[in-house]
Structures are given as C-alpha cells and as structure tokens.
Protein backbone atom coordinates (compact mmCIF):
# COMPACT_ATOMS: atom_id res chain seq x y z
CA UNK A 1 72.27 129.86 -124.83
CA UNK A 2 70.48 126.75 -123.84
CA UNK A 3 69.61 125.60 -127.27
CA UNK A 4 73.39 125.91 -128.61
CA UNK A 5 75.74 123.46 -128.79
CA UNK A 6 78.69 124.43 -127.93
CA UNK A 7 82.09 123.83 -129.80
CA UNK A 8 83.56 120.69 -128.11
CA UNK A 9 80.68 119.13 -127.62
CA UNK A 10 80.16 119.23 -131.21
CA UNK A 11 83.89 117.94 -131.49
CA UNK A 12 82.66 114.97 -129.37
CA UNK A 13 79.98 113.82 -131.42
CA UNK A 14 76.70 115.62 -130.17
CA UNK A 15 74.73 117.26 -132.39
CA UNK A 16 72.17 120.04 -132.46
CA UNK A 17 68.28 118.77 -131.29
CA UNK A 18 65.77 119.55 -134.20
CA UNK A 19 63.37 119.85 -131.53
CA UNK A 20 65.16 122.52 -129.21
CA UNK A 21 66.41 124.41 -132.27
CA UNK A 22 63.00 124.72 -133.72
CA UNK A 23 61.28 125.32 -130.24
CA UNK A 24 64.24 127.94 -129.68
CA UNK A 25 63.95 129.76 -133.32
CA UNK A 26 59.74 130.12 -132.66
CA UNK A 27 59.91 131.31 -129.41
CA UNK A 28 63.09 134.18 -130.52
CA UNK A 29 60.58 135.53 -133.76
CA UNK A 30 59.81 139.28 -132.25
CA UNK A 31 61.17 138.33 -128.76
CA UNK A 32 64.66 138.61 -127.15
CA UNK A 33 66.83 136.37 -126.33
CA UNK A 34 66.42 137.55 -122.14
CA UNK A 35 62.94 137.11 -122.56
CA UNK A 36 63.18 133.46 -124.31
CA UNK A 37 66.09 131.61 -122.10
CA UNK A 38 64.09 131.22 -118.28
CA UNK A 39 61.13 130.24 -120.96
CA UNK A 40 62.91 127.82 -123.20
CA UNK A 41 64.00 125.97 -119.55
CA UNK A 42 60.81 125.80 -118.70
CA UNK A 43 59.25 124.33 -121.71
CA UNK A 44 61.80 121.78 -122.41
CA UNK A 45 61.54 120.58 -118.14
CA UNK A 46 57.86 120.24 -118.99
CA UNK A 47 57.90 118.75 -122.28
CA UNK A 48 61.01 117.56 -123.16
CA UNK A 49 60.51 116.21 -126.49
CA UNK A 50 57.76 116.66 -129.37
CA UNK A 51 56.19 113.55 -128.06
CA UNK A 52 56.01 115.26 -125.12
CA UNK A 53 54.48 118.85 -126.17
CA UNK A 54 52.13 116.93 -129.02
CA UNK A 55 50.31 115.36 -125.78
CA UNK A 56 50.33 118.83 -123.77
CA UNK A 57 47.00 119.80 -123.28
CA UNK A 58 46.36 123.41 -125.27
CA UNK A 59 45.41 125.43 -122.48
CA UNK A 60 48.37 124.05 -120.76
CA UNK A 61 50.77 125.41 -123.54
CA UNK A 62 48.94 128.45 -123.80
CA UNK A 63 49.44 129.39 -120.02
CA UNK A 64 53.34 128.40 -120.28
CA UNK A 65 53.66 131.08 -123.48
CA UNK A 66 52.19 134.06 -122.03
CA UNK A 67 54.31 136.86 -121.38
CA UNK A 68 56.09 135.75 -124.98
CA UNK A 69 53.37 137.39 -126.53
CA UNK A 70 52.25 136.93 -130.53
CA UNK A 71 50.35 133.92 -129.01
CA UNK A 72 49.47 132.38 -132.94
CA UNK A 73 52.93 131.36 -132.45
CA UNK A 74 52.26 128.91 -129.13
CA UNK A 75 48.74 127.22 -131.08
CA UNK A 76 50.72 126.72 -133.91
CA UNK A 77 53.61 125.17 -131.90
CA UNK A 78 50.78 122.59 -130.42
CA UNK A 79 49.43 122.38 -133.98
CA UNK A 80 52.94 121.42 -135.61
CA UNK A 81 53.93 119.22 -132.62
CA UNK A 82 51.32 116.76 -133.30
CA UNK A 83 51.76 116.81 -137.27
CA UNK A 84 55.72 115.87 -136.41
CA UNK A 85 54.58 112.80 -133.65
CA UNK A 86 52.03 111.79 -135.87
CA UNK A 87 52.65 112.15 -139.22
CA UNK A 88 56.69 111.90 -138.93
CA UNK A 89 57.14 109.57 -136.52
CA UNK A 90 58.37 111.98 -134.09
CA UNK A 91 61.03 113.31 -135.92
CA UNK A 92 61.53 116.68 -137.82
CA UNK A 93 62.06 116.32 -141.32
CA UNK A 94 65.54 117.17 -142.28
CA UNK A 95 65.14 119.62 -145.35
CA UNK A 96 63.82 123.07 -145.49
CA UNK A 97 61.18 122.25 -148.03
CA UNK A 98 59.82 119.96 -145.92
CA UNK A 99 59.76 121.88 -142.95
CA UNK A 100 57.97 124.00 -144.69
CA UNK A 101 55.25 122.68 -145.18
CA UNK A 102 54.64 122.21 -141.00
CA UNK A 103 52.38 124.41 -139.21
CA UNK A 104 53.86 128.03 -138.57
CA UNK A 105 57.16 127.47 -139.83
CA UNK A 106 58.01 129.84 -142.70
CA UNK A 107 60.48 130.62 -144.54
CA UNK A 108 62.82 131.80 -142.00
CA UNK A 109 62.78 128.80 -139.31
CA UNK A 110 62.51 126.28 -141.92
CA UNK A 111 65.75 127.75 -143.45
CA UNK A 112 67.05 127.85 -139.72
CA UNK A 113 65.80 124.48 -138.43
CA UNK A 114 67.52 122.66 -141.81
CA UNK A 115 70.76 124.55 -141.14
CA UNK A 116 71.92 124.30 -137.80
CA UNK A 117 69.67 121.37 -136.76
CA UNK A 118 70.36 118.74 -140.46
CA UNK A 119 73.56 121.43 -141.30
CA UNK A 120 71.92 121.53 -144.50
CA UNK A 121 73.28 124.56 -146.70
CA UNK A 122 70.40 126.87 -146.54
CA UNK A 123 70.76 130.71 -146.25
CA UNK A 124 69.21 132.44 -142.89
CA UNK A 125 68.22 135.73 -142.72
CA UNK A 126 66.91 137.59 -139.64
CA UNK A 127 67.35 141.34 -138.72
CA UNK A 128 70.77 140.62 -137.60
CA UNK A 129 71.90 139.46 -140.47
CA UNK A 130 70.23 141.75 -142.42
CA UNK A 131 72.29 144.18 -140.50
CA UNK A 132 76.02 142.63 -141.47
CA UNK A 133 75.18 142.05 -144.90
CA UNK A 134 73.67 145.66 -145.58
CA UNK A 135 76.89 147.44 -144.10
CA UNK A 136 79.23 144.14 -145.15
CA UNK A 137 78.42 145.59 -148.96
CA UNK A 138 77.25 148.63 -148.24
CA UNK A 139 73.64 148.71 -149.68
CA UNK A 140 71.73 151.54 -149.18
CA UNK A 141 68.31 150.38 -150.21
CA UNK A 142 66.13 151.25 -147.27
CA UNK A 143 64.15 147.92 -145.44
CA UNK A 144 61.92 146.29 -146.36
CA UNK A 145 62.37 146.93 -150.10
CA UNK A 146 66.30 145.69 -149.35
CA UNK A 147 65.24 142.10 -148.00
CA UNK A 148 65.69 140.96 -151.38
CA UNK A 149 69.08 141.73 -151.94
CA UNK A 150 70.30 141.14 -148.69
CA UNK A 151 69.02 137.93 -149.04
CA UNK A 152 70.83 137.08 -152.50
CA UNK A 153 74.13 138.50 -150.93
CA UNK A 154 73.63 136.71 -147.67
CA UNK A 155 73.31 133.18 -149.73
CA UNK A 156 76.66 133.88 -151.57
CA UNK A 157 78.40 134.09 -148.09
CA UNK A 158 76.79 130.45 -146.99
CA UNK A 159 79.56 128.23 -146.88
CA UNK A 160 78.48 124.27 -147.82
CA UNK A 161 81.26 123.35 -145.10
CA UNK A 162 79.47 123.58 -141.92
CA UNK A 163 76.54 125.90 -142.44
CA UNK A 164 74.59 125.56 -139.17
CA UNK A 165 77.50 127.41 -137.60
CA UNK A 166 78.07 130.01 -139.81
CA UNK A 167 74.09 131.08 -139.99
CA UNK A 168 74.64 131.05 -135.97
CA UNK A 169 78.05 133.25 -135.91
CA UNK A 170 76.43 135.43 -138.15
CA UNK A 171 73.47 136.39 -136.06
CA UNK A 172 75.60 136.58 -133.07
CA UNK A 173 77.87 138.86 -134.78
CA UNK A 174 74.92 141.56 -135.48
CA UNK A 175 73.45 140.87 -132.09
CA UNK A 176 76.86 141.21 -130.05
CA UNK A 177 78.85 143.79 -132.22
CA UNK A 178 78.07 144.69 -135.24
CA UNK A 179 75.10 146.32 -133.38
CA UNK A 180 72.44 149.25 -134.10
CA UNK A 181 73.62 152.67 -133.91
CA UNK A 182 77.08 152.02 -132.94
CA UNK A 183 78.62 148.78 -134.18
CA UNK A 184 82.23 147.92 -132.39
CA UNK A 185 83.73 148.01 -135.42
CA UNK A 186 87.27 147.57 -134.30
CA UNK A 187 86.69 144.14 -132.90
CA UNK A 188 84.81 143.33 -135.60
CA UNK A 189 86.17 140.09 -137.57
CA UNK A 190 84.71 141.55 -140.97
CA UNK A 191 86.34 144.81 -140.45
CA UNK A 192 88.34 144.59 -143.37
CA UNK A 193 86.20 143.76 -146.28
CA UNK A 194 83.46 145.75 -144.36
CA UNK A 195 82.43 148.34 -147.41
CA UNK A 196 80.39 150.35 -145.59
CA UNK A 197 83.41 150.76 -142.93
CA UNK A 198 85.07 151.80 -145.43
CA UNK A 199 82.61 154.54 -146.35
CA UNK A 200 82.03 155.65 -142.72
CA UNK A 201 78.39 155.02 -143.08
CA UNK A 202 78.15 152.12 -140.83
CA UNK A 203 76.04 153.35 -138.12
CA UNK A 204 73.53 154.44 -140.92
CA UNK A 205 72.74 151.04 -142.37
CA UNK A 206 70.72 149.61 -143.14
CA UNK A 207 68.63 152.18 -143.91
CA UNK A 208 65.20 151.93 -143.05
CA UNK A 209 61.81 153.83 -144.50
CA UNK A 210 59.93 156.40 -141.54
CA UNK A 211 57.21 154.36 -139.90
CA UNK A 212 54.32 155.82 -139.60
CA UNK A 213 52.62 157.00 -136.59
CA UNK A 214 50.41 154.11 -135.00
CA UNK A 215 47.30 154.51 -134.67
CA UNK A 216 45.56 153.99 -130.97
CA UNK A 217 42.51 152.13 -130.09
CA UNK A 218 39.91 152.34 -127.16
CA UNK A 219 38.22 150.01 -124.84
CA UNK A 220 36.88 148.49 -121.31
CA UNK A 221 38.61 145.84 -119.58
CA UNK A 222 36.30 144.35 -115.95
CA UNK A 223 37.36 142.30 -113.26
CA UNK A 224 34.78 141.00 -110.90
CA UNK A 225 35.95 139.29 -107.74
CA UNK A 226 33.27 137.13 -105.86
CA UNK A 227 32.63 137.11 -101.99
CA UNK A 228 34.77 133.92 -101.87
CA UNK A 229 37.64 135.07 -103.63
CA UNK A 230 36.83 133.79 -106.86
CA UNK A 231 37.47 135.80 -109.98
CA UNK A 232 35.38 136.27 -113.28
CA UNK A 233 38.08 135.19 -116.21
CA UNK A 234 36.97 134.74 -119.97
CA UNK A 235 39.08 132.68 -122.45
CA UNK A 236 39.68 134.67 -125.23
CA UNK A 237 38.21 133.54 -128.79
CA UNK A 238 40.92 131.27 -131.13
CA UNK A 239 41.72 133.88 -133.55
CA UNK A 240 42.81 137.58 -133.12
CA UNK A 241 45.01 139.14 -130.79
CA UNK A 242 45.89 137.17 -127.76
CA UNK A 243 43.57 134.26 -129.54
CA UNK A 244 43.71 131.34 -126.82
CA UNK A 245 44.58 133.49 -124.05
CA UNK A 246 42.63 133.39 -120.33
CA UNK A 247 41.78 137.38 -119.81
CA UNK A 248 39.43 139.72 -118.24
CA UNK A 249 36.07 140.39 -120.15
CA UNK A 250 36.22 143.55 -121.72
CA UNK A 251 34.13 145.33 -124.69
CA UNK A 252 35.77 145.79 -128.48
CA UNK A 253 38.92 147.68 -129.14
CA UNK A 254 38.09 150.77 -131.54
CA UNK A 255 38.13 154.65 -131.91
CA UNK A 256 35.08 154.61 -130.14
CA UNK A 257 33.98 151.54 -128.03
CA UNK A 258 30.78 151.03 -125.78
CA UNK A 259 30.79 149.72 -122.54
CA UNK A 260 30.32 145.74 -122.34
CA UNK A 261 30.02 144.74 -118.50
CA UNK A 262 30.15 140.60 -118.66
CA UNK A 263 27.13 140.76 -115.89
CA UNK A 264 25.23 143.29 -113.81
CA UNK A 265 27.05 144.83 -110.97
CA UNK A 266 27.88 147.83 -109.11
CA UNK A 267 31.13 148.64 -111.53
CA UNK A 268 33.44 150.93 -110.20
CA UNK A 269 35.76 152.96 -112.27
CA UNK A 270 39.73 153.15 -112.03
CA UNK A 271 41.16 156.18 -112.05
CA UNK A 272 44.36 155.08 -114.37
CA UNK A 273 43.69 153.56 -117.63
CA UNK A 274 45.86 150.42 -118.92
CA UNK A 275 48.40 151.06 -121.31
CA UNK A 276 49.80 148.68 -124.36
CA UNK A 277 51.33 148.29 -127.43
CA UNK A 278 50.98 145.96 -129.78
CA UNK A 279 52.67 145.70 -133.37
CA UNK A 280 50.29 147.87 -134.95
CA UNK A 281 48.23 150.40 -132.50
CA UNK A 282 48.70 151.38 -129.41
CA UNK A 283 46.02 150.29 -126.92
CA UNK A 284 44.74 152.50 -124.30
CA UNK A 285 41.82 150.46 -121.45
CA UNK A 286 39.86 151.93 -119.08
CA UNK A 287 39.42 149.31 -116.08
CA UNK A 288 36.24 148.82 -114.04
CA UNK A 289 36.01 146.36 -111.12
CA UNK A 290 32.94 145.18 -108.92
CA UNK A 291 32.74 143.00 -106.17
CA UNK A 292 29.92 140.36 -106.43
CA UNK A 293 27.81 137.94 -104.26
CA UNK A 294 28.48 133.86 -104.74
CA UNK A 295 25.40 133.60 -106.73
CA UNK A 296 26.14 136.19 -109.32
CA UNK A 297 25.27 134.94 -113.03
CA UNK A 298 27.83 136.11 -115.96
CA UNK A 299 26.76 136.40 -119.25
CA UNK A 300 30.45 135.74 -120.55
CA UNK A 301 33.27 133.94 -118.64
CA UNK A 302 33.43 131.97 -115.91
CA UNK A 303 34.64 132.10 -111.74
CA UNK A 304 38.09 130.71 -111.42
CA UNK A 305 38.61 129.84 -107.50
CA UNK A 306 41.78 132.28 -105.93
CA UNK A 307 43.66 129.53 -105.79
CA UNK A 308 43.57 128.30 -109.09
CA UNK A 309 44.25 131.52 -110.22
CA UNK A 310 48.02 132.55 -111.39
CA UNK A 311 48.82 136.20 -112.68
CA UNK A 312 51.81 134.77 -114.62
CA UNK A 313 49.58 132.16 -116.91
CA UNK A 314 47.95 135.64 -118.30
CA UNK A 315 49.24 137.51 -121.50
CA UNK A 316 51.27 140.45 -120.38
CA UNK A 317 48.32 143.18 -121.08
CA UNK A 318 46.04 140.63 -118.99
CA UNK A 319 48.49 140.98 -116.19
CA UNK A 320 48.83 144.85 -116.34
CA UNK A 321 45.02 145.22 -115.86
CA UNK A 322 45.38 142.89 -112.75
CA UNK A 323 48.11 145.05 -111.67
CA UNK A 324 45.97 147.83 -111.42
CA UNK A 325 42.79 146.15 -110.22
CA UNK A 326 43.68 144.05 -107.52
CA UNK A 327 44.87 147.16 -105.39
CA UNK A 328 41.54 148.94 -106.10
CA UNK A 329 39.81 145.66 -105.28
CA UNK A 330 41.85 146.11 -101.81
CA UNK A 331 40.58 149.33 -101.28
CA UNK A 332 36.59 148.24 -100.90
C-alpha cells in the first residue's frame, strides 16, 4: 500500500508520514482499499504535503474526491488542512487527543493517526478488527451493541512496544484472512488461542442485528446541452448529500417529487431511470435532456464549455446520469 512503510525501511530509519497516514485513513472510512490506492497517488502528486492541500483551491479538491463518495469527508480534509498549516505550523499534532480536536477526525483516525504515524499506544478499531477480536474471544453480542466490548478487549491486546504496527497487522489480518464468511483459519497466526475456532462458530461472528429494508426515494435529474456544446451543470449546495459536488440540476429526492426543469425547454424523457444507493435509501432518477439555443437563460446552474467539462470530476451518481444522457443526446 502506498501509505505503508514497509519493514526495512523502517529498520533504516524512515518513519511513517502523519500526513499520508491521515490522508490514507480518511480516504479508506466506507471505501476500499482498490478504490483508495490510484486516488491516494493522485492526491499526494498534486499536493504533496498539508502545505500543499491547505492552499488547494476547494473546488479543486472536490473534483479530485469524486468517485470516493461521502464527500463531507473531502471539505473536511480542506477544512483540517488549513487548521494543521496554520494553526500547527504544518505539522500534525502527535497525540490522539489532540488530533481530535481537528476537523473530521474522530475517534477512529485520531486513534489511527497517533498510532502508526507518533507510534503512540492507542487502541484502533475498525470492522476488521472488530472481526478478530469478536471470534479471537468468541463474543456473541451482535454489532453494534458489541463495539463496546470489542473495543475494551481490543485495548488489552495493544502492545506499548511498537503499536503502529500491531494496529496495522491487525487490520490486515481481518482484511486478508481472517475474512467474512470463511476465514482461512489454518493459516491463521491466532489459530490457537482463537476461542471461537475452538467453538466452530467462526464464520458466524461477529454476529450482527437484521438491517432493515431501505427505504427508496424519487426524483428528476436534467441535462441540457447548448448548440455549442456547452452543458448546463449546477454546483450542489455545501451541506447534504454530495454537498460541494458539480451535478446535473434535478428536483428534490422524496416518495413523491415534482418535476423541477432548471429552465424552459423542450425536455425529453429517457426511457431508463438512474439507479443508486446510498447508505440509507436507495435512489431511483428519472432523466430528462433538452437541447438548447446559445442564448438560453437558466434559472439554476450555469454552461460549462465541452471542453472544460470532465465526466470523472463528477460524483459517481452524477456520472451515471451522464452515462445515460449523453447517448440520448446523440440520438437528436
């Protein structure tokens, strides 16, 4: 991984970045680690430092991180970037209580950042780690009401003696075999004192409460594209889902939205609505697209030229109505 440091260059002196290991933890919340790596390149060639990303203009950042999705997490990275070049002097303080108290790092990161960053003897807990520790003792208390407890047991395995590394092996041992579903237990290094091994009720743990059904929500996503080739894009307000983000206009999400065309056109409908999820509903669009004359007037968004226009700077359910537009665009 590119924000690791492997063994002998630790044995020759070099030590973990603050700065990649915090960039690296933010970027890995609700994300894998294939989606993160060809990201984490590109945002440490572009801003290789917190210097660096604390001058990075927002919409810049914002257009970098989408695809990552969760995008409170890339306004808070700008947001914490500047408090560390400014108010730290460019350099990440070195304790988790400290940390803590930085934009949009919690509990988690802070614990990670002091850890394998300061090797400060802090405890770190993600759902990896949840996973060894609930099958390492065997606790049946179904997540979340076992964070807790996994969390007490996890801190009495936290060595003082090179922390940073063990809070690392231990999320690459849930990630790479002690696994969901079908852990490879006889590789496994903890195979011996492994209690829930021992009570063949591995694969069961941790044991999680039935999630409910989610609920799904309705709306209209438009894309107008102008006689020149420019296309009608609206920044999407600060807060909320995809807060930041450059998308398509489109009305409110709901059971039962209205139509909310950003100006007056001939709108055509698609036959295939766009589909998404998101952590809590499932979203369901129905696209409309016009083509307009060079003078046309929008009551919400503005014309971005073709060529300053990039299908990769937009959040992924931006990009799936594109996917589906451009085509029927074509076929005028």
């Amino acid at each position: 991984m590119p924000w690791r440091v492997g063994p002998s260059a630790r044995r020759a002196g070099e030590r973990p970045d603050p700065y990649r290991v915090w960039l690296s933890e933010v970027m890995l919340q609700q994300t894998t680690v294939a989606a993160v790596r060809d990201k984490f390149l590109r945002f440490t060639a572009l801003w290789p430092d917190v210097a660096a990303l604390a001058e990075a203009e927002d919409s810049a950042v914002m257009a970098e991180w989408a695809g990552l999705g969760y995008y409170a997490r890339a306004r808070n990275l700008v947001k914490c970037a500047r408090v560390v070049a400014e108010g730290h002097g460019g350099r990440f303080p070195d304790s988790r209580e400290a940390l803590l108290a930085l934009p949009g790092i919690g509990p988690y990161t802070a614990a990670a950042i002091a850890a394998i960053a300061f090797d400060r003897p802090e405890t770190v807990v993600d759902g990896n780690v949840e996973r060894v520790v609930s099958r390492l003792f065997a606790v049946r208390t179904p997540l979340p009401a076992a964070k807790p407890e996994l969390t007490l047991l996890a801190a009495r395995l936290t060595p003082a003696n090179r922390p940073g590394d063990h809070a690392q092996a231990m999320m690459d041992l849930g990630a790479t075999i002690c696994t969901p579903g079908a852990p490879a237990c006889g590789i496994c290094p903890l195979v011996g004192p492994c209690a829930a091994r021992a009570a063949g009720i591995a694969a069961e743990l941790p044991a999680k409460v039935a999630k409910r059904p989610k609920p799904v929500r309705y709306g209209y996503a438009y894309v107008a594209r102008r006689d020149d080739g420019a296309l009608l894009l609206e920044r999407r307000p600060p807060r909320g889902l995809l807060g930041g983000m450059l998308g398509w206009p489109g009305s409110d999400w709901g059971t039962d939205p209205s139509e909310a065309p950003p100006l007056a056109a001939d709108w055509r409908a698609v036959s295939e609505e766009v589909r998404h999820t998101f952590t809590h509903f499932h979203l369901r669009l129905a696209l409309r697209v016009a083509e307009v004359p060079r003078g046309a007037a929008a009551r919400r968004g503005e014309f971005v030229d073709n060529a300053d226009f990039s299908p990769a700077s937009l959040p992924t359910l931006m990009r799936k109505v594109w996917t589906l537009a451009e085509p029927a665009l074509a076929a005028r």
